[in-house]
N, C-alpha and C. Protein backbone atom coordinates (compact mmCIF):
# COMPACT_ATOMS: atom_id res chain seq x y z
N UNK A 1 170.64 173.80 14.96
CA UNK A 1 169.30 174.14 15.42
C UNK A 1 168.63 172.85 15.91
N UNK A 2 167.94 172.83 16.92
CA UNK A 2 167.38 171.43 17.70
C UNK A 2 165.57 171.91 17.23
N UNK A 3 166.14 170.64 16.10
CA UNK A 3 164.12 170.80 15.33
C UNK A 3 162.99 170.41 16.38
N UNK A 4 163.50 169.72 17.67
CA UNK A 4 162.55 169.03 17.86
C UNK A 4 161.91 170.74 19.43
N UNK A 5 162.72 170.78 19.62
CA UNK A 5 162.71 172.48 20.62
C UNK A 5 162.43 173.48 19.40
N UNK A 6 162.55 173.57 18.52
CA UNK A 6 161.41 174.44 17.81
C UNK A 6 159.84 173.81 17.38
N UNK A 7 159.68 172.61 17.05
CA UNK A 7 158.29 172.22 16.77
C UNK A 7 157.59 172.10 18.37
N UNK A 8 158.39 171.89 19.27
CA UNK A 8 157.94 171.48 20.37
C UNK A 8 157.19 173.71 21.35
N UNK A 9 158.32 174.42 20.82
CA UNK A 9 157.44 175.47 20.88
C UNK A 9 156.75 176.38 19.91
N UNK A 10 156.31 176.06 18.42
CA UNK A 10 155.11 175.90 17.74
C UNK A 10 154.27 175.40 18.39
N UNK A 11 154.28 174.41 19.55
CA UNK A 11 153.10 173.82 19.69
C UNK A 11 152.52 174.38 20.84
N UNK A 12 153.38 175.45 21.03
CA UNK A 12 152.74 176.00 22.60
C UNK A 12 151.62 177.09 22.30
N UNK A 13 151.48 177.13 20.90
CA UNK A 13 150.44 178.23 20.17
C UNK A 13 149.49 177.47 19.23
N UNK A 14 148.11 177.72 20.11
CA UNK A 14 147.26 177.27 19.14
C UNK A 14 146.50 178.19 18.54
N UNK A 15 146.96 178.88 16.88
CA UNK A 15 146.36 179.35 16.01
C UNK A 15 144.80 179.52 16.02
N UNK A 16 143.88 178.10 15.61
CA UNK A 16 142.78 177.90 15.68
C UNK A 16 141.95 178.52 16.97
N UNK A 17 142.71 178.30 18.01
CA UNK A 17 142.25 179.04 19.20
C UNK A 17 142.26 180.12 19.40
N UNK A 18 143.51 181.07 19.13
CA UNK A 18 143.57 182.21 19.03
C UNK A 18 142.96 182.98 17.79
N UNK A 19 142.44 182.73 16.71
CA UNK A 19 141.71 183.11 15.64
C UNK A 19 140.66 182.67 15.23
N UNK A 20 140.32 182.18 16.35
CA UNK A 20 138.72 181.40 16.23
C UNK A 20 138.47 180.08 15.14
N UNK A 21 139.19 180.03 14.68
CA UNK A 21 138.94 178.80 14.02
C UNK A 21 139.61 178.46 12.98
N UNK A 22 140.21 177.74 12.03
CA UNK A 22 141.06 176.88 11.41
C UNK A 22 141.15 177.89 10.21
N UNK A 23 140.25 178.10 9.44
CA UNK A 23 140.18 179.15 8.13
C UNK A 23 140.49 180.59 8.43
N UNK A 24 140.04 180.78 9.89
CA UNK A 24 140.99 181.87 10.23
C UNK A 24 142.67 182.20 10.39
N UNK A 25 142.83 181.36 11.28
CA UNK A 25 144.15 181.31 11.58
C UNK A 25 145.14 181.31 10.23
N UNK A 26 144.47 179.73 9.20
CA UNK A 26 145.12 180.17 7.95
C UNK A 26 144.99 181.63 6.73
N UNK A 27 143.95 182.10 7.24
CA UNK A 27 144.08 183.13 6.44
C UNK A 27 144.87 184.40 7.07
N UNK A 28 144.96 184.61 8.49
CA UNK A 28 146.30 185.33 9.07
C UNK A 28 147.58 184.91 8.76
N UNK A 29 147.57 183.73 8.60
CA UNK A 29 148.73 183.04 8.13
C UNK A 29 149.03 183.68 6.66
N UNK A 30 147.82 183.15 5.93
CA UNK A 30 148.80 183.81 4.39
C UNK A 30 148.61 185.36 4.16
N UNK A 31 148.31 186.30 5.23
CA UNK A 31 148.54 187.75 4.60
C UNK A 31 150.02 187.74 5.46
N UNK A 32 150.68 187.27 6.57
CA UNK A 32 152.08 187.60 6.67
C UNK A 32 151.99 189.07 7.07
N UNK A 33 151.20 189.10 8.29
CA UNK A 33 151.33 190.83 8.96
C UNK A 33 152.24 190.58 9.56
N UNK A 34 152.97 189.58 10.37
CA UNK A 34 153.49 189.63 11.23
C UNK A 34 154.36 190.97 12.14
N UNK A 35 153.08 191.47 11.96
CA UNK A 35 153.32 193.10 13.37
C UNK A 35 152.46 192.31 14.88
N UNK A 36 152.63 191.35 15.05
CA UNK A 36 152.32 190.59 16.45
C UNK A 36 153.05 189.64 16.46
N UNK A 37 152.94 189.41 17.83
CA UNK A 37 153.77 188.20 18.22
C UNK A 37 152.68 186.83 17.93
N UNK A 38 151.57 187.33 18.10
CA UNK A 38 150.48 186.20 17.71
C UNK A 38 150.80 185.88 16.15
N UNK A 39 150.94 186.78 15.33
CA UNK A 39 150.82 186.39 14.23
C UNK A 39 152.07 185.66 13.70
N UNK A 40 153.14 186.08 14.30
CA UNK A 40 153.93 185.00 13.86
C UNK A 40 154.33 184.06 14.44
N UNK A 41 153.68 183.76 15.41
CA UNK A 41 153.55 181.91 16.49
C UNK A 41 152.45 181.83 15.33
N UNK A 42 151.70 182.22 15.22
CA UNK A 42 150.44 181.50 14.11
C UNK A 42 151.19 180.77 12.91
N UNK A 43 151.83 181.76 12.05
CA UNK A 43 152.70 181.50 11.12
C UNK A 43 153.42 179.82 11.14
N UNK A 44 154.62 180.23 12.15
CA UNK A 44 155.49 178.71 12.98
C UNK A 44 154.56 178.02 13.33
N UNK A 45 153.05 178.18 13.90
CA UNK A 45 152.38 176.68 14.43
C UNK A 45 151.91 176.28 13.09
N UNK A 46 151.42 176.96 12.03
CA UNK A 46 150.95 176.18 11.10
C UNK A 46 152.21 175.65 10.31
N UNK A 47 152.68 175.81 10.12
CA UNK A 47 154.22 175.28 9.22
C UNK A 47 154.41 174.20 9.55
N UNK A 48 154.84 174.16 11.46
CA UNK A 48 154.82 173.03 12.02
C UNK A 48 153.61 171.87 11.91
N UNK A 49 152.56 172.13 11.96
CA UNK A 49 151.62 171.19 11.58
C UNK A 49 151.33 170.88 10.29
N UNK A 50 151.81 171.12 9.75
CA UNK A 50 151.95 170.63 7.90
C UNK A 50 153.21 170.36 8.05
N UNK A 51 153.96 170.49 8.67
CA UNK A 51 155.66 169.24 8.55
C UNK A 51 154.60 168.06 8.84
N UNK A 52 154.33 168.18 10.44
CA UNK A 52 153.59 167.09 11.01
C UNK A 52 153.34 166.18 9.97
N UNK A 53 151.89 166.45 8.92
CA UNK A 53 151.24 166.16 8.54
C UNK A 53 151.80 165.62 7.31
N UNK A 54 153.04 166.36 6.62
CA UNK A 54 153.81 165.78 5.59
C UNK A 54 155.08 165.46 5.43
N UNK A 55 155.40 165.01 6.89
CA UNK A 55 156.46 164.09 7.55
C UNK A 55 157.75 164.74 6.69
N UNK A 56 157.84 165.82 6.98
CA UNK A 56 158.98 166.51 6.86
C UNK A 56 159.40 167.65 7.67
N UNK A 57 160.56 168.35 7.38
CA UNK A 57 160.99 169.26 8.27
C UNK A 57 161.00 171.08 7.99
N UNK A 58 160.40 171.22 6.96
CA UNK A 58 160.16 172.64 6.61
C UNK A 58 159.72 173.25 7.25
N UNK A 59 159.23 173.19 8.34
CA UNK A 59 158.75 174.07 9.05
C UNK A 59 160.51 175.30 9.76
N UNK A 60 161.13 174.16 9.75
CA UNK A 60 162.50 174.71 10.11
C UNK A 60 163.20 175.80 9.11
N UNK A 61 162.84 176.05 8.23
CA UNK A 61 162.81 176.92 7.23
C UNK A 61 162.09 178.43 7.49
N UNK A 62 160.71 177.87 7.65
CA UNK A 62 159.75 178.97 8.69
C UNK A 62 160.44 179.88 9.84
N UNK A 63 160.49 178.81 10.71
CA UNK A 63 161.32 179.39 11.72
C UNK A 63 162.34 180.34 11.66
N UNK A 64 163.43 179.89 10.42
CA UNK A 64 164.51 180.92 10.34
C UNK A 64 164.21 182.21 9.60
N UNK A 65 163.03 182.25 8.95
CA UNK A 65 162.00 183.12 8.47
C UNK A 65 161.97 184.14 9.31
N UNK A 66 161.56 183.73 10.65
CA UNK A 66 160.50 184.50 11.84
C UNK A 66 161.06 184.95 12.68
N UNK A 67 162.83 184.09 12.93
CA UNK A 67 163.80 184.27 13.59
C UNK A 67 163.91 185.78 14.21
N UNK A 68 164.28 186.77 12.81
CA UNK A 68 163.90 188.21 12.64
C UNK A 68 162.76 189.08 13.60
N UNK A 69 162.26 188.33 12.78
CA UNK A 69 160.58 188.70 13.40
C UNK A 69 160.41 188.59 14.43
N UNK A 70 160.52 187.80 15.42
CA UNK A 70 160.38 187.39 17.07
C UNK A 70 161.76 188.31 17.60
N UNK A 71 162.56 188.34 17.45
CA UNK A 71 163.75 189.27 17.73
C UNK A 71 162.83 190.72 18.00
N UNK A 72 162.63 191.04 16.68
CA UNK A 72 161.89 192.72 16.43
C UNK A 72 160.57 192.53 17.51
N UNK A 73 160.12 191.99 17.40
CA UNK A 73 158.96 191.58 18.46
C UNK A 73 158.93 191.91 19.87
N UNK A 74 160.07 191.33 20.37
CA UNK A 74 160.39 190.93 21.76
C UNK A 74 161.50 191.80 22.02
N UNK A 75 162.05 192.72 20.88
CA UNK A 75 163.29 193.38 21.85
C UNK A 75 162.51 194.55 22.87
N UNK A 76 163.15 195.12 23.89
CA UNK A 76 162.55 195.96 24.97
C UNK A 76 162.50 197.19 24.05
């Protein structure tokens, strides 16, 4: 898996933007609807920005989480 092509598209979703603001986004984040595609780029962008922030790679963990999820999402 190429960590840096998954954090690099986490970052193409900004949470805060799309949920109006920071306490939002995290609180979509921890109910885990993920019945949108928003909600689970929300999910992966925040993960990714707390690797960021705690210079590690868990967010890659996330990802294989959501893997599923974006599949079910996006099939036709």
């Amino acid at each position: 898996m190429d960590g840096q092509a998954v954090f690099a598209f986490a970052m193409t979703f900004n949470g805060y933007e799309h949920f109006g603001s920071g306490e939002a986004a995290f609180a979509a984040a921890r109910e885990r609807r993920r019945s949108s595609i928003e909600d689970a780029r929300n999910e992966l962008f925040l993960a990714a920005r707390a690797s960021r922030h705690g210079d590690n790679d868990d967010y890659l963990e996330r990802y294989r989480e959501l893997l599923p999820v974006f599949q079910r999402l996006l099939a036709p």
